[in-house]
Protein backbone atom coordinates (compact mmCIF):
# COMPACT_ATOMS: atom_id res chain seq x y z
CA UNK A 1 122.93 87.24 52.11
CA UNK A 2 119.64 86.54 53.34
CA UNK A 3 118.04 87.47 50.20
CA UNK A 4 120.28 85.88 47.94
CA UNK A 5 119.66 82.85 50.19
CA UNK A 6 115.97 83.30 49.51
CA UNK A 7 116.08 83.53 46.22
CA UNK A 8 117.77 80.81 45.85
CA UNK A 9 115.52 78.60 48.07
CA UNK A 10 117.76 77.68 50.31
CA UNK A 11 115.37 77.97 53.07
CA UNK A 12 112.61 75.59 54.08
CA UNK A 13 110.29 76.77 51.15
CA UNK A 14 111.00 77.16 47.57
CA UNK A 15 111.06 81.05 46.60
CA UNK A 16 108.40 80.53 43.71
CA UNK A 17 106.14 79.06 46.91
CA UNK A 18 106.23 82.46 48.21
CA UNK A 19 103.68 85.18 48.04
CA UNK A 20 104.10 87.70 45.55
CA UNK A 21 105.10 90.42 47.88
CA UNK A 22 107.38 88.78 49.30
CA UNK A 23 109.55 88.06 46.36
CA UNK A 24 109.02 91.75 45.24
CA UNK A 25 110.31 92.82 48.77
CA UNK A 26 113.53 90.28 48.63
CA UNK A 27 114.33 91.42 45.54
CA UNK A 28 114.17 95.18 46.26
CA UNK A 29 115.46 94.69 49.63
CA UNK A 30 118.71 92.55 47.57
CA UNK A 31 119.38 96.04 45.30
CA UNK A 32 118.56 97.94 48.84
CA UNK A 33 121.50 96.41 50.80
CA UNK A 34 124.20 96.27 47.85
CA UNK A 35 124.00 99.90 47.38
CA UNK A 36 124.03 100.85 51.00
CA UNK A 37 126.69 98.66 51.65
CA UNK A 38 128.60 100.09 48.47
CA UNK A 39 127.58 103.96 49.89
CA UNK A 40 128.55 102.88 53.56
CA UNK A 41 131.85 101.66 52.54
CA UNK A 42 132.65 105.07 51.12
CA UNK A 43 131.85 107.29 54.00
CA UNK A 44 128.83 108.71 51.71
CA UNK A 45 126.44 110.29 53.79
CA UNK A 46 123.55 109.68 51.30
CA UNK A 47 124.73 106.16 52.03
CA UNK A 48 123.98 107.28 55.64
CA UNK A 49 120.62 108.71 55.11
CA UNK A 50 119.69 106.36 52.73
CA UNK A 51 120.59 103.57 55.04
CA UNK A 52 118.26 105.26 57.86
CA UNK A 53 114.98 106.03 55.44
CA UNK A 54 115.37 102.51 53.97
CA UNK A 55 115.29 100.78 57.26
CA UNK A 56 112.03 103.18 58.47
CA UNK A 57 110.67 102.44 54.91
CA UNK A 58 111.40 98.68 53.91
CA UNK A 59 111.81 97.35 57.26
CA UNK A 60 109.94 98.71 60.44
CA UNK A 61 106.49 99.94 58.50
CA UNK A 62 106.19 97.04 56.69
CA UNK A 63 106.66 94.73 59.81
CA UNK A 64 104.74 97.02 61.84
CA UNK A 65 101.90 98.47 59.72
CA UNK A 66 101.19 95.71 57.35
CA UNK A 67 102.12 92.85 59.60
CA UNK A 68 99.45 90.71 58.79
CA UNK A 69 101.16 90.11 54.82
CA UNK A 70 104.03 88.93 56.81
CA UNK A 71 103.00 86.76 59.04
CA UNK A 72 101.45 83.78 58.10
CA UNK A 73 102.07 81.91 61.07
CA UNK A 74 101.86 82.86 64.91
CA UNK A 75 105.16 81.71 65.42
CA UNK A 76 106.27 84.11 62.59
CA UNK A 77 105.32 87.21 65.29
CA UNK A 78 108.90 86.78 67.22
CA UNK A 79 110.93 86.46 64.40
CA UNK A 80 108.92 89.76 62.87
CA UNK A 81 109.65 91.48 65.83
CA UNK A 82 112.95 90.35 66.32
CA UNK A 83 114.25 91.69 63.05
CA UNK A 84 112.33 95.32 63.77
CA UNK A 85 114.22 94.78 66.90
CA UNK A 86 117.53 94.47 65.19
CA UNK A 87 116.80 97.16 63.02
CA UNK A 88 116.39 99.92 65.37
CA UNK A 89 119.07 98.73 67.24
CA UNK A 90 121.64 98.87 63.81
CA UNK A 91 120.03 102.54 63.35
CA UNK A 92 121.06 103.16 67.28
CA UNK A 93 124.67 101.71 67.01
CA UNK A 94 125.16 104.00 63.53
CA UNK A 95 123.88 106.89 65.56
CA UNK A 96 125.81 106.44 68.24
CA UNK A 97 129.48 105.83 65.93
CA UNK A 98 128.51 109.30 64.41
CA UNK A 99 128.11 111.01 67.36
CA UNK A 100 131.17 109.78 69.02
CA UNK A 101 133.18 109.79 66.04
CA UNK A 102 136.04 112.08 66.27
């Protein structure tokens, strides 16, 4: 939903203000999430995997290792590493539901 939300512009700046990468990575992130959700939904454990590489891949390297396209403003640093934050916890909760599961 966030995606769709930025694509839309319903946040505080209009989509087409963005940088380039940016829209490229809400767009791919968009097609990211709706088949993961799709694969998760059916017990598919390529949904599984996928779900794991994709986070490592789209989320956590590229708010990590290339911060500084990201962040345009200091303020922009907590909410960057909140949502690496909430990423790695997601990937713990999933790990933990598989290991328990019965």
């Amino acid at each position: 939903m966030v995606h769709c939300s930025n694509i839309l512009s319903n946040g505080d700046v209009s989509w087409w203000e963005t940088p380039l990468h940016w829209r490229i990575m809400d767009i791919i992130l968009l097609i990211f999430d709706v088949i993961i959700a799709i694969s998760l939904w059916f017990y598919s454990f390529s949904g599984i995997i996928a779900f794991f590489v994709g986070i490592i891949l789209l989320q956590i390297i590229p708010y990590t290792l290339f911060r500084q396209y990201f962040i345009t403003k200091p303020e922009d640093i907590e909410t960057s590493n909140g949502l690496v934050g909430t990423e790695i916890l997601l990937m713990t909760v999933l790990i933990i539901l598989i290991v328990t599961r019965k």
